[in-house]
Protein backbone atom coordinates (compact mmCIF):
# COMPACT_ATOMS: atom_id res chain seq x y z
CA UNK A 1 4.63 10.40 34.17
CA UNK A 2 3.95 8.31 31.26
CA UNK A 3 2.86 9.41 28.02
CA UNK A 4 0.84 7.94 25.32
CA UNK A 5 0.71 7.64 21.59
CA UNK A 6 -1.57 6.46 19.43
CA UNK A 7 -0.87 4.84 16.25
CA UNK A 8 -0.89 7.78 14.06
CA UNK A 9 1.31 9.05 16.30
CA UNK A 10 3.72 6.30 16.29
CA UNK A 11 3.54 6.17 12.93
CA UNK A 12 4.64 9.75 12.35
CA UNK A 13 7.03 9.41 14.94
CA UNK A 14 9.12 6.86 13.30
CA UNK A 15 8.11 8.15 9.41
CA UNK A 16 6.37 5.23 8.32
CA UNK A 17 2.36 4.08 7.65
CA UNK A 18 -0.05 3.36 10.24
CA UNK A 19 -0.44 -0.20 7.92
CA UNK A 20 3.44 -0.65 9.45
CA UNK A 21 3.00 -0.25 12.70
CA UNK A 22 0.42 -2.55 12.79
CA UNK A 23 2.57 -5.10 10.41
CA UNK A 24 5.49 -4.88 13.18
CA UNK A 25 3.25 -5.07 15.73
CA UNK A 26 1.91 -8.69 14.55
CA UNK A 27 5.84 -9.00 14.17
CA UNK A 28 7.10 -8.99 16.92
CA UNK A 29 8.79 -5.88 16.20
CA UNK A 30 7.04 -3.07 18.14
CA UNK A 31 5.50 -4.21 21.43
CA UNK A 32 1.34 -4.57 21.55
CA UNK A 33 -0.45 -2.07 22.27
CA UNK A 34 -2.11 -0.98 25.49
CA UNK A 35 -6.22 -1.54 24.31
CA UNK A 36 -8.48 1.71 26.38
CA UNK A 37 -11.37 0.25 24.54
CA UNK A 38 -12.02 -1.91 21.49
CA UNK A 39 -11.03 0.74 18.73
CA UNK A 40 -8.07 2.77 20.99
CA UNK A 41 -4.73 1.37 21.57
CA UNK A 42 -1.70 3.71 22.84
CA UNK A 43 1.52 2.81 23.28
CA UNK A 44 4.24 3.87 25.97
CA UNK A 45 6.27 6.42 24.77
CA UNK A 46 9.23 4.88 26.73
CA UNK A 47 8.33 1.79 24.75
CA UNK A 48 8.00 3.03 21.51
CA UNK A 49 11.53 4.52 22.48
CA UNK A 50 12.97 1.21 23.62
CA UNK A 51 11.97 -0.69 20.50
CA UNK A 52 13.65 2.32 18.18
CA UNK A 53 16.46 1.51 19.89
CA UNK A 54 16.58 -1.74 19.30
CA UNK A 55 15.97 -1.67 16.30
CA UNK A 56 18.57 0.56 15.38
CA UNK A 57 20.74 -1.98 17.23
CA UNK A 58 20.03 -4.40 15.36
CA UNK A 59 20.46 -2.33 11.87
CA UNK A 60 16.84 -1.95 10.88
CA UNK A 61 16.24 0.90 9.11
CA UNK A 62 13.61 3.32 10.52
């Protein structure tokens, strides 16, 4: 089953601002949301989870 965050959420999840998920969003860095209507968007959890990952990988610091 597939669980879903929303962006404050996210944002605690990782310890950062709402303002930076939506920065690394437009970045590239955190995949685009899923849009229920025109003011929600959720993410995957498993997708929030992948990008953490990767970007530990790739030494960003979270």
């Amino acid at each position: 089953m597939n669980n879903y965050l929303r962006v404050k959420q996210v944002a605690a999840s990782i310890g950062v601002s709402q303002s930076t998920i939506w920065r690394w969003v437009s970045e590239g860095i955190l995949p685009q949301p899923l849009h229920l209507t025109p003011r929600t968007s959720v993410w995957r959890s498993a997708d929030i989870e992948t990008a953490i990952e990767k970007m530990a990988g790739e030494g960003v610091a979270v």
